[in-house]
Protein backbone atom coordinates (compact mmCIF):
# COMPACT_ATOMS: atom_id res chain seq x y z
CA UNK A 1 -10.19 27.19 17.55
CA UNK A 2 -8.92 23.70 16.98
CA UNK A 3 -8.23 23.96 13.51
CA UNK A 4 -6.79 27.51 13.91
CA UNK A 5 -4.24 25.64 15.95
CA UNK A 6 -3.73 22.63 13.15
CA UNK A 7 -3.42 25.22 10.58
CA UNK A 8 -0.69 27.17 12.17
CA UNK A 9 1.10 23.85 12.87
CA UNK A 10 1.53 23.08 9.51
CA UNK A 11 2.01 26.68 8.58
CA UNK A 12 5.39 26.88 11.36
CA UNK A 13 6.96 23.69 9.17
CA UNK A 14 5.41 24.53 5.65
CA UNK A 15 8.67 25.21 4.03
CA UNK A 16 10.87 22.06 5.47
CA UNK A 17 8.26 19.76 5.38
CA UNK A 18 7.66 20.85 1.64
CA UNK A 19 11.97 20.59 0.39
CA UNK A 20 11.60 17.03 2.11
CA UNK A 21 9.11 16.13 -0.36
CA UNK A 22 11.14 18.19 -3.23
CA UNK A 23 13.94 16.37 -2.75
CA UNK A 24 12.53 12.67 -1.92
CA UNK A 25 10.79 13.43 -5.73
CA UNK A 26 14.56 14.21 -7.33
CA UNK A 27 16.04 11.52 -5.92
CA UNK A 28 13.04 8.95 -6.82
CA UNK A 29 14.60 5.80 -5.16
CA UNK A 30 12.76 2.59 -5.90
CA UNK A 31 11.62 -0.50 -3.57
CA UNK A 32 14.26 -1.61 -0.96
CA UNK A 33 16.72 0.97 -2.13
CA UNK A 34 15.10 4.37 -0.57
CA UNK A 35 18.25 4.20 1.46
CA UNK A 36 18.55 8.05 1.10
CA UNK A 37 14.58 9.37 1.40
CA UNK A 38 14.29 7.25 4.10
CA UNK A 39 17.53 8.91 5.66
CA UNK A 40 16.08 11.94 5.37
CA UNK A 41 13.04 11.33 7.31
CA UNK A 42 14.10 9.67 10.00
CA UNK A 43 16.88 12.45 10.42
CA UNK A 44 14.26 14.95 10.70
CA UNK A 45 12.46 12.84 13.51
CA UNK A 46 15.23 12.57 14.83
CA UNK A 47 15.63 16.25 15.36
CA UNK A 48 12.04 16.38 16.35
CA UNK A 49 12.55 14.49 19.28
CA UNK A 50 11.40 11.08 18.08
CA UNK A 51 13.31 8.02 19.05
CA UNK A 52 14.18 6.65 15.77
CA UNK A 53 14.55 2.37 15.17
CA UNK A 54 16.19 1.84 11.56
CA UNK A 55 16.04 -1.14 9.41
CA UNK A 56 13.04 -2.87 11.24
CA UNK A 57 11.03 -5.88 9.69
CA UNK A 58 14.48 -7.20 8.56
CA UNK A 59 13.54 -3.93 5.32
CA UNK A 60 16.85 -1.75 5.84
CA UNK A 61 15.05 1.02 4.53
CA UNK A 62 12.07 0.67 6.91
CA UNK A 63 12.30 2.50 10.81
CA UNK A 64 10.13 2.86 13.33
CA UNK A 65 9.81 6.78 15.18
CA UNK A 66 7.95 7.19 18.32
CA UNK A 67 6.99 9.55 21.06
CA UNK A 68 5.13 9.19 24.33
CA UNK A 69 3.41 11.37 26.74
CA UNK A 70 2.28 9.61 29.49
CA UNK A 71 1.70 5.96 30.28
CA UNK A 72 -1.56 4.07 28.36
CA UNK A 73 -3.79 6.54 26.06
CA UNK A 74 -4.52 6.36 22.16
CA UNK A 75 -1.44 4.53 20.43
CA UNK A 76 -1.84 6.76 17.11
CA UNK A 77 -0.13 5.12 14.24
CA UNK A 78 1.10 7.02 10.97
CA UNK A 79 2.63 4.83 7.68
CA UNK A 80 4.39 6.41 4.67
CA UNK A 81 5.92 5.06 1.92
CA UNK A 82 8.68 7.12 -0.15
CA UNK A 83 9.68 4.44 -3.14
CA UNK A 84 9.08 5.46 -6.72
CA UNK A 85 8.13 3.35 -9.93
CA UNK A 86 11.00 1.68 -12.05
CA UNK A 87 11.72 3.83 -14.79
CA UNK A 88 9.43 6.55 -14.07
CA UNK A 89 10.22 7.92 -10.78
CA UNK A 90 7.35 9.18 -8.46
CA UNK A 91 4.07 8.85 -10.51
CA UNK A 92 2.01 7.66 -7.86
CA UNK A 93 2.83 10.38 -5.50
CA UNK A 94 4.75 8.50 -2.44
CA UNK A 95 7.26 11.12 -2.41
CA UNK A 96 4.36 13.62 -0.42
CA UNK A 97 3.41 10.90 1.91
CA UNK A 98 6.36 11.02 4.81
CA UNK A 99 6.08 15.26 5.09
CA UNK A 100 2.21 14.71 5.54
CA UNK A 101 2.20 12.46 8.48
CA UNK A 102 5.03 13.57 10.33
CA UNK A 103 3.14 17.31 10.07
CA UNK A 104 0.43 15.69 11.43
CA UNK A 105 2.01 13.76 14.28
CA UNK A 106 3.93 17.04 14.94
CA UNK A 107 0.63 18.60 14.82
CA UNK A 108 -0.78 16.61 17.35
CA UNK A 109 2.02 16.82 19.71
CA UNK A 110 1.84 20.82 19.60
CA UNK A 111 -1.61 20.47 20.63
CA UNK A 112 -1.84 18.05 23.04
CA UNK A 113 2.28 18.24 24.59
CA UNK A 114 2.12 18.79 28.52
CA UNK A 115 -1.65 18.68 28.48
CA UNK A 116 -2.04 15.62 30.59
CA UNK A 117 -3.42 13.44 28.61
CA UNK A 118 -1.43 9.94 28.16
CA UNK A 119 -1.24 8.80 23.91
CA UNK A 120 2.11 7.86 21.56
CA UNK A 121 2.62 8.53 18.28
CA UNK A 122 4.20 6.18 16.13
CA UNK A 123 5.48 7.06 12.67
CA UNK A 124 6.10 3.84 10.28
CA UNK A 125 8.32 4.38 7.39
CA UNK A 126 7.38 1.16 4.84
CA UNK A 127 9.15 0.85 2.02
CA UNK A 128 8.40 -1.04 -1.49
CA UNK A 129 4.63 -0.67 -1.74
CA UNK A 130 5.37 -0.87 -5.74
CA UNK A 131 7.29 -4.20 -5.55
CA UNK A 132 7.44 -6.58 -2.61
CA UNK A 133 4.51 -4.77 -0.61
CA UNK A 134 7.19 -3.66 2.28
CA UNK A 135 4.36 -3.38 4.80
CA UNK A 136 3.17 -7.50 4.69
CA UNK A 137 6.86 -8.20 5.64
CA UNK A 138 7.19 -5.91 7.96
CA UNK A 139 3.66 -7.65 9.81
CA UNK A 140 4.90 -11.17 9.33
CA UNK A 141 8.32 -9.72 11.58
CA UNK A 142 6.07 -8.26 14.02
CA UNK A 143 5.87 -4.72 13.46
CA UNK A 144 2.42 -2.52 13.62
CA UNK A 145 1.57 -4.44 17.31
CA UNK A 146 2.45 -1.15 19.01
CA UNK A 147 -0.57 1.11 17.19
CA UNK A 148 -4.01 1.26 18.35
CA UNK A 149 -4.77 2.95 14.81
CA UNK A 150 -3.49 3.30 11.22
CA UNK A 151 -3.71 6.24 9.18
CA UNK A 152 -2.15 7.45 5.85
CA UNK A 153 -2.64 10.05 3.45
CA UNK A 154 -2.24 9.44 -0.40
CA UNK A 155 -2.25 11.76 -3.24
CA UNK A 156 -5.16 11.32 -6.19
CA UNK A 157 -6.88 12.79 -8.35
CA UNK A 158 -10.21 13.41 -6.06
CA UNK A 159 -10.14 13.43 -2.39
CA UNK A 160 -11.49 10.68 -0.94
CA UNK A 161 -11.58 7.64 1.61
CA UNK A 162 -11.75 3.84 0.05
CA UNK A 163 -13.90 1.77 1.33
CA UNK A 164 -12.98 -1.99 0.15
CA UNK A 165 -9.18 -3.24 -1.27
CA UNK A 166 -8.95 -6.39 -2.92
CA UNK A 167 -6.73 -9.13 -1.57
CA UNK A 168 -3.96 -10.11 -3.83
CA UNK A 169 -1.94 -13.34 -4.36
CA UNK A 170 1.10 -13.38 -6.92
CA UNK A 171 2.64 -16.39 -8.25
CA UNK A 172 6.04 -16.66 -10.32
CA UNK A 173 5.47 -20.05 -12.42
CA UNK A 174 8.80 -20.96 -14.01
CA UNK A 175 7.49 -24.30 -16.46
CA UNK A 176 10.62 -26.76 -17.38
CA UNK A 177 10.59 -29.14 -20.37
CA UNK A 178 12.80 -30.51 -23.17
CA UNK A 179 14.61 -28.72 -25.61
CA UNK A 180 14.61 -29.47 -29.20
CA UNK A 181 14.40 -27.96 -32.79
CA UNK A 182 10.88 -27.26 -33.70
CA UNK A 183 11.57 -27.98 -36.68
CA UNK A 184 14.12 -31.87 -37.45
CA UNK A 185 13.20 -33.02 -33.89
CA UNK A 186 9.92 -31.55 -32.44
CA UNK A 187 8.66 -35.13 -31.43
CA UNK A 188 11.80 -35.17 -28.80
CA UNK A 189 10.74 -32.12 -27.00
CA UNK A 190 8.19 -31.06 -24.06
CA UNK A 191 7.68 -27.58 -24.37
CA UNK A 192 7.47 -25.22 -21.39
CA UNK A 193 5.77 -22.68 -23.07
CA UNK A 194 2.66 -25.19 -24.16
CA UNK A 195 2.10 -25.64 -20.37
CA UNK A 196 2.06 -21.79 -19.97
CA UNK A 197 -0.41 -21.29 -22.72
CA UNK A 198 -2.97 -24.22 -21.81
CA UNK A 199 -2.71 -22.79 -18.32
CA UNK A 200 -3.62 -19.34 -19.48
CA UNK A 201 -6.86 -20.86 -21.55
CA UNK A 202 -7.66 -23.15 -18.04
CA UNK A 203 -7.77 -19.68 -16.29
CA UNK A 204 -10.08 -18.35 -18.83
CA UNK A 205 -12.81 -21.64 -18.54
CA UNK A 206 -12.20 -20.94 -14.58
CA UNK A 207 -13.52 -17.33 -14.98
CA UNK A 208 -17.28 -18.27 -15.26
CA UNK A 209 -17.22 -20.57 -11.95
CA UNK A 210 -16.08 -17.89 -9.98
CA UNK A 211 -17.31 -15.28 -7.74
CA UNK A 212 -18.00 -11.57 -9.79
CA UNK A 213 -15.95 -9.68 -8.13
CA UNK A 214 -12.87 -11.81 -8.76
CA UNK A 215 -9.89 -10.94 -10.76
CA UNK A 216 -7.36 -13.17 -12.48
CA UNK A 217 -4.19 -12.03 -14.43
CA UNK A 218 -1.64 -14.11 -16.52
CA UNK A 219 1.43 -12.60 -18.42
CA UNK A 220 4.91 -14.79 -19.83
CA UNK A 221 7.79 -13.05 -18.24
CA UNK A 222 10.11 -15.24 -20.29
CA UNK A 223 8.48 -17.21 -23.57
CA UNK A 224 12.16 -19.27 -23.44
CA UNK A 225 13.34 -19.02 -27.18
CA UNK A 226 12.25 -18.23 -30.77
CA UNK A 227 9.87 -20.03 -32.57
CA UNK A 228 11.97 -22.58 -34.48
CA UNK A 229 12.67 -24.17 -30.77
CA UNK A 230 10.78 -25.81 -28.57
CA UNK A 231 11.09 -23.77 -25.21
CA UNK A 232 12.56 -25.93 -22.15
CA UNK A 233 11.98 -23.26 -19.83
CA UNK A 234 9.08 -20.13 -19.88
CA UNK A 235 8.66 -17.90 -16.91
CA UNK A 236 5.02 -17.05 -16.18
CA UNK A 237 3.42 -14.26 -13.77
CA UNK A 238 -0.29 -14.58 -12.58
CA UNK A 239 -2.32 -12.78 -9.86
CA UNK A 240 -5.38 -13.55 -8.03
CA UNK A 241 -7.75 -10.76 -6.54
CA UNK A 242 -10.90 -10.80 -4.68
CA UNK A 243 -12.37 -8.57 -1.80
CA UNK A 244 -12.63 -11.68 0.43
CA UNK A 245 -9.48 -12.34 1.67
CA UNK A 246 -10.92 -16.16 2.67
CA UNK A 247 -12.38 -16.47 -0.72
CA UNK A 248 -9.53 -15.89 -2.49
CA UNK A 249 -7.04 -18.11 -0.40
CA UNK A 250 -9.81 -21.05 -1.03
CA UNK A 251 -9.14 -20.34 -5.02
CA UNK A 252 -5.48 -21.43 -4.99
CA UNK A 253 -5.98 -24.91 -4.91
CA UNK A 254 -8.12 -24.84 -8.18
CA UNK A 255 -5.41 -22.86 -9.45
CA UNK A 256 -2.46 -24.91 -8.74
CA UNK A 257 -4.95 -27.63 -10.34
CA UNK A 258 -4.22 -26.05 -13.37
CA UNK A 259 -0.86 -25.84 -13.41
CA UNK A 260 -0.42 -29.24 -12.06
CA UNK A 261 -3.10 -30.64 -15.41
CA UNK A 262 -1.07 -27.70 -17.69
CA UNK A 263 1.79 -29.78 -16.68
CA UNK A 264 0.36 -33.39 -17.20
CA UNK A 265 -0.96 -32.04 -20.34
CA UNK A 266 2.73 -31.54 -21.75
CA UNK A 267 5.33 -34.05 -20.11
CA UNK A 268 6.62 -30.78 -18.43
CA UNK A 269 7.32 -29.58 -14.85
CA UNK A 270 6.80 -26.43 -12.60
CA UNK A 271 7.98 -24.82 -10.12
CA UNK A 272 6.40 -21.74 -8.09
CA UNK A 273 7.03 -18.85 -6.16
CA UNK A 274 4.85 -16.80 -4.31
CA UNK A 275 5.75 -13.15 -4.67
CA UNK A 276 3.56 -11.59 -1.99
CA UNK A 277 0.10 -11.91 -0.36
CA UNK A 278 -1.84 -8.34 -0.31
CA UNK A 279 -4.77 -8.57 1.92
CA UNK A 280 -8.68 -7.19 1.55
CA UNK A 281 -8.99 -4.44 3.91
CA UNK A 282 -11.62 -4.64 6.66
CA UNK A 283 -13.23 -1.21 6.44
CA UNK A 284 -13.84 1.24 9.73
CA UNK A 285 -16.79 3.04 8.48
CA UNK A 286 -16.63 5.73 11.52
CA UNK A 287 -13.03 6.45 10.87
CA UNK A 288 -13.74 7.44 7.24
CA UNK A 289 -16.20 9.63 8.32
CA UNK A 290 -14.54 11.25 11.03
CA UNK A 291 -11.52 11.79 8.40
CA UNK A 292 -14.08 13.06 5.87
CA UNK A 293 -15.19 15.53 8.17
CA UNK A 294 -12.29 16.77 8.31
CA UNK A 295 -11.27 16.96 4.75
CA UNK A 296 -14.88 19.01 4.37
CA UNK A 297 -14.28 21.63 7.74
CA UNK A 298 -10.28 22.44 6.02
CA UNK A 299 -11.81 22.99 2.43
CA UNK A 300 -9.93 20.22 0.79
CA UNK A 301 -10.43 20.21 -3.03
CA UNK A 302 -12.47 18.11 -5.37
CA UNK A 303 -14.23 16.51 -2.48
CA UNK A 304 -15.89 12.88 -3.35
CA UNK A 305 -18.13 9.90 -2.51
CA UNK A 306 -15.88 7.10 -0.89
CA UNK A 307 -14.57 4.95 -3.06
CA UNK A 308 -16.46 1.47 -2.84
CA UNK A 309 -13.59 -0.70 -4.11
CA UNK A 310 -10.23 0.02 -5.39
CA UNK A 311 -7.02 -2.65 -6.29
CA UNK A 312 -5.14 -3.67 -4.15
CA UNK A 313 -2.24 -2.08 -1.50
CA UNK A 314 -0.41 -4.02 0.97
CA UNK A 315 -1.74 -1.28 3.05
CA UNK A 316 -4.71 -3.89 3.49
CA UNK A 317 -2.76 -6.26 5.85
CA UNK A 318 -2.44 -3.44 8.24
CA UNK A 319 -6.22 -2.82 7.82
CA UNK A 320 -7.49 -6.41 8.17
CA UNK A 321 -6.14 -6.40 11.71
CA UNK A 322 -7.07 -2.80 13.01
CA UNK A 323 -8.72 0.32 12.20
CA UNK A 324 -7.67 2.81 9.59
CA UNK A 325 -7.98 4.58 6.79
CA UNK A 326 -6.08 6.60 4.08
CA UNK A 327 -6.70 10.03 3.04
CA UNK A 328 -6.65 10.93 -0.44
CA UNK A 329 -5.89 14.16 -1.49
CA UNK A 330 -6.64 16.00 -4.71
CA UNK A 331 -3.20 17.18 -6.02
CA UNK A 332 -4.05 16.75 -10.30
CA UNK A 333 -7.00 16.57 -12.58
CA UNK A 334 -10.46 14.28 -11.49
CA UNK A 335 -10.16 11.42 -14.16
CA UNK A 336 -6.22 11.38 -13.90
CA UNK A 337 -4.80 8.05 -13.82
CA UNK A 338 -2.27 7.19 -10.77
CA UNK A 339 1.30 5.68 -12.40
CA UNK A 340 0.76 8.48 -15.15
CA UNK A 341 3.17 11.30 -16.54
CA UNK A 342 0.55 13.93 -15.35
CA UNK A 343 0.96 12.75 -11.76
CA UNK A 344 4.87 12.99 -12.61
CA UNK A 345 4.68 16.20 -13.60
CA UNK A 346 2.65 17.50 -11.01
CA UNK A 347 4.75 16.17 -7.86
CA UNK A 348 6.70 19.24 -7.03
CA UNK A 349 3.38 22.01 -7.96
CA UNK A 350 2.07 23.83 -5.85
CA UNK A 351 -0.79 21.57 -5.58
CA UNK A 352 1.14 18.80 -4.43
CA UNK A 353 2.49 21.03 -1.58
CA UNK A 354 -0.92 21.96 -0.96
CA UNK A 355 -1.95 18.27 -0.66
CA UNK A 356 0.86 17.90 1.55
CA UNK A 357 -0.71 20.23 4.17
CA UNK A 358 -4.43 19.41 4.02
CA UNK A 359 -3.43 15.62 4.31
CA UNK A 360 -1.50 16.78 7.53
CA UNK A 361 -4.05 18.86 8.67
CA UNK A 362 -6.91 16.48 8.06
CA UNK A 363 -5.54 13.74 9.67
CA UNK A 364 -4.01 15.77 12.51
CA UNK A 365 -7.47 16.78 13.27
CA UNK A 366 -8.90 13.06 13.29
CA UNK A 367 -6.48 11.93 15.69
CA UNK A 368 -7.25 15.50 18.22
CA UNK A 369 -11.05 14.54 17.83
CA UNK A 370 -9.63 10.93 19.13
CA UNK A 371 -7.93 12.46 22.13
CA UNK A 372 -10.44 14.62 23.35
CA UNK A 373 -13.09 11.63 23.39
CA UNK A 374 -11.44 8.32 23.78
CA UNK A 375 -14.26 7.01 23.22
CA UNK A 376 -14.29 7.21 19.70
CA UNK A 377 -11.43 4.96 19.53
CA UNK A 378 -13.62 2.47 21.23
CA UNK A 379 -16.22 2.73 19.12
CA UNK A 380 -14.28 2.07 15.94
CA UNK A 381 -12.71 -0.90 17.15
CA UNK A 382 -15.83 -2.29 17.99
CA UNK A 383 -17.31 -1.85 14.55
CA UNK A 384 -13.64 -2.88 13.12
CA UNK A 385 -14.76 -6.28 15.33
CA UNK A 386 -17.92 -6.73 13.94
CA UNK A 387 -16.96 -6.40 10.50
CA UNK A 388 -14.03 -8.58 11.09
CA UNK A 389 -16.49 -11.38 12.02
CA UNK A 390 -18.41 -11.51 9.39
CA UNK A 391 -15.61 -10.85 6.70
């Protein structure tokens, strides 16, 4: 039986594949400094037989790991990310990701090796999904233009495929005025925390002539003094989302309206920087239902509905130019909240490691179903096109 074969895969590498995780939870690196998880996996690969690329996208804690059979085929691509949150370590569960996949690949390879039949598999490592969004860089530099597929497995509190992602854009707004005491001098100053504030209430007005489905956050990073000064400098954050990646990008210039008129408003100035640009992922219907099928036929737990829409990921860059999905695997409580001490507490269980090996297994499976009828591929990329044209 095909899965027999999966299963006892994933069963030969159970134990490594599970201390990887162990110890990419202890040492809970965050964004751009995974220097040692990232080691770790790409040592293993190494020892695997995978020819290993480090530091690609300009990311020094990003690689590259391939292996080829054959010329032409299925180019299966696998991502994982390994970075943990500031000041909380590995709440969100990235620490299970790079032992899934590469069981999978590995998988794949055990079934398919000196079979004939031409395919690569190509193992991304993409750091700082919690920060910079590691995986839009890594497009911009070129990388992801050797996979014919994307697939990832994430751990949550139901198991699931998503169906929509919202596109994201993040500004930094650093306001400048004049300094002065609030109190003998007011009239001489042009405070940069005014323009911040009548920005924040223009966003609110904006909220009614806007689509539903669109989101728009504002926070002050930096208020610039106490209250008995008038502020010549405030730091502000904001965020766009929408699940129309063209919608959203036609929003920005009514929002740098506002902080152009904030600005006029106040005698002040601004200056901005964009932080990073997640995209809205173009959905491969057949893909999540192969992968579901999967997930059902290996008994994964606390099976669900897909997910119509979800925040964002800069997985959705990788997704709004090919097909793919993410598995999400049941590893805590239905209800639990990602970024959360339960999902702390629970990343070295026992149902972690379990999700560890049905995310393997699942998508192991997918990507067998793939070889044995290529023309699945084909079909999915011809839905991905559709889609893609009317997106």
């Amino acid at each position: 039986m095909e899965r027999e074969k999966i299963k006892e895969s994933w069963e030969k590498r159970r134990e490594e594949l599970c201390r990887m995780a162990d110890q990419i939870y202890d040492w809970a690196e965050v964004g751009l400094e995974e220097t040692k998880s990232s080691a770790l996996l790409e040592d293993y690969l190494e020892q695997q037989g995978f020819a290993v690329e480090k530091g690609v996208g300009t990311l020094p804690t990003a690689f590259r790991a391939t292996w080829k059979q054959g010329e032409g085929g299925p180019r299966l691509g696998f991502l994982c990310e390994y970075d943990a949150l500031e000041g909380m370590g590995h709440g969100c569960g990235h620490h299970l990701q790079g032992p899934s996949v590469i069981g999978a690949a590995l998988a794949v390879r055990d079934r398919f090796a000196g079979k004939g039949v031409p395919f690569s598999l190509v193992i991304y490592g993409t750091p700082a999904e919690e920060t910079i969004g590691g995986k839009t860089v890594m497009m911009e530099q070129g990388c992801f233009q050797d996979i014919d597929i994307a697939l990832m497995m994430h751990a949550a509190p139901t198991t699931c495929v998503d169906v929509k992602s919202m596109a994201n854009k993040s500004y930094r707004v650093e306001f400048h005025g004049v300094r002065a005491h609030a109190a003998m001098s007011p009239e001489q100053g042009r405070s940069a925390f005014d323009a911040a504030l009548l920005s924040f209430n223009a966003i609110e007005f904006l909220r009614e002539h806007v689509n539903e489905d669109t989101r728009m956050h504002y926070t002050v990073r930096d208020a610039g003094g106490p209250a008995n000064v008038v502020p010549d400098r405030t730091l502000a954050q904001y965020e766009l989302r929408s699940y129309d990646t063209g919608y959203l990008r036609s929003l920005e210039p009514r929002f740098l309206d506002i902080l152009k008129g904030a600005c006029l408003m106040t005698g002040t100035t601004h200056t901005i920087t964009e932080t990073h640009e997640f995209y809205a992922k173009i959905p491969c219907l057949t893909l999540n239902d192969l992968v579901m099928e999967q997930a059902r036929a290996f008994g994964a737990p606390q099976l669900s509905e897909p997910r119509q829409k979800t925040g964002s990921t800069d997985f959705g860059i990788i997704l709004y130019h090919m097909p793919g999905t993410c598995i999400r695997v049941a590893f805590v409580p239905e209800g639990t909240p990602a970024h959360s001490e339960v999902y702390l507490k629970a990343g070295k269980t026992e149902a972690a490691h379990k999700a560890i090996g049905y995310g393997s297994q699942i998508l192991a499976a997918a990507c067998c179903s793939i070889l044995e009828d290529p023309e699945k591929l084909t079909a999915m990329w011809e839905e991905f096109r559709k889609r893609k044209a009317s997106h």
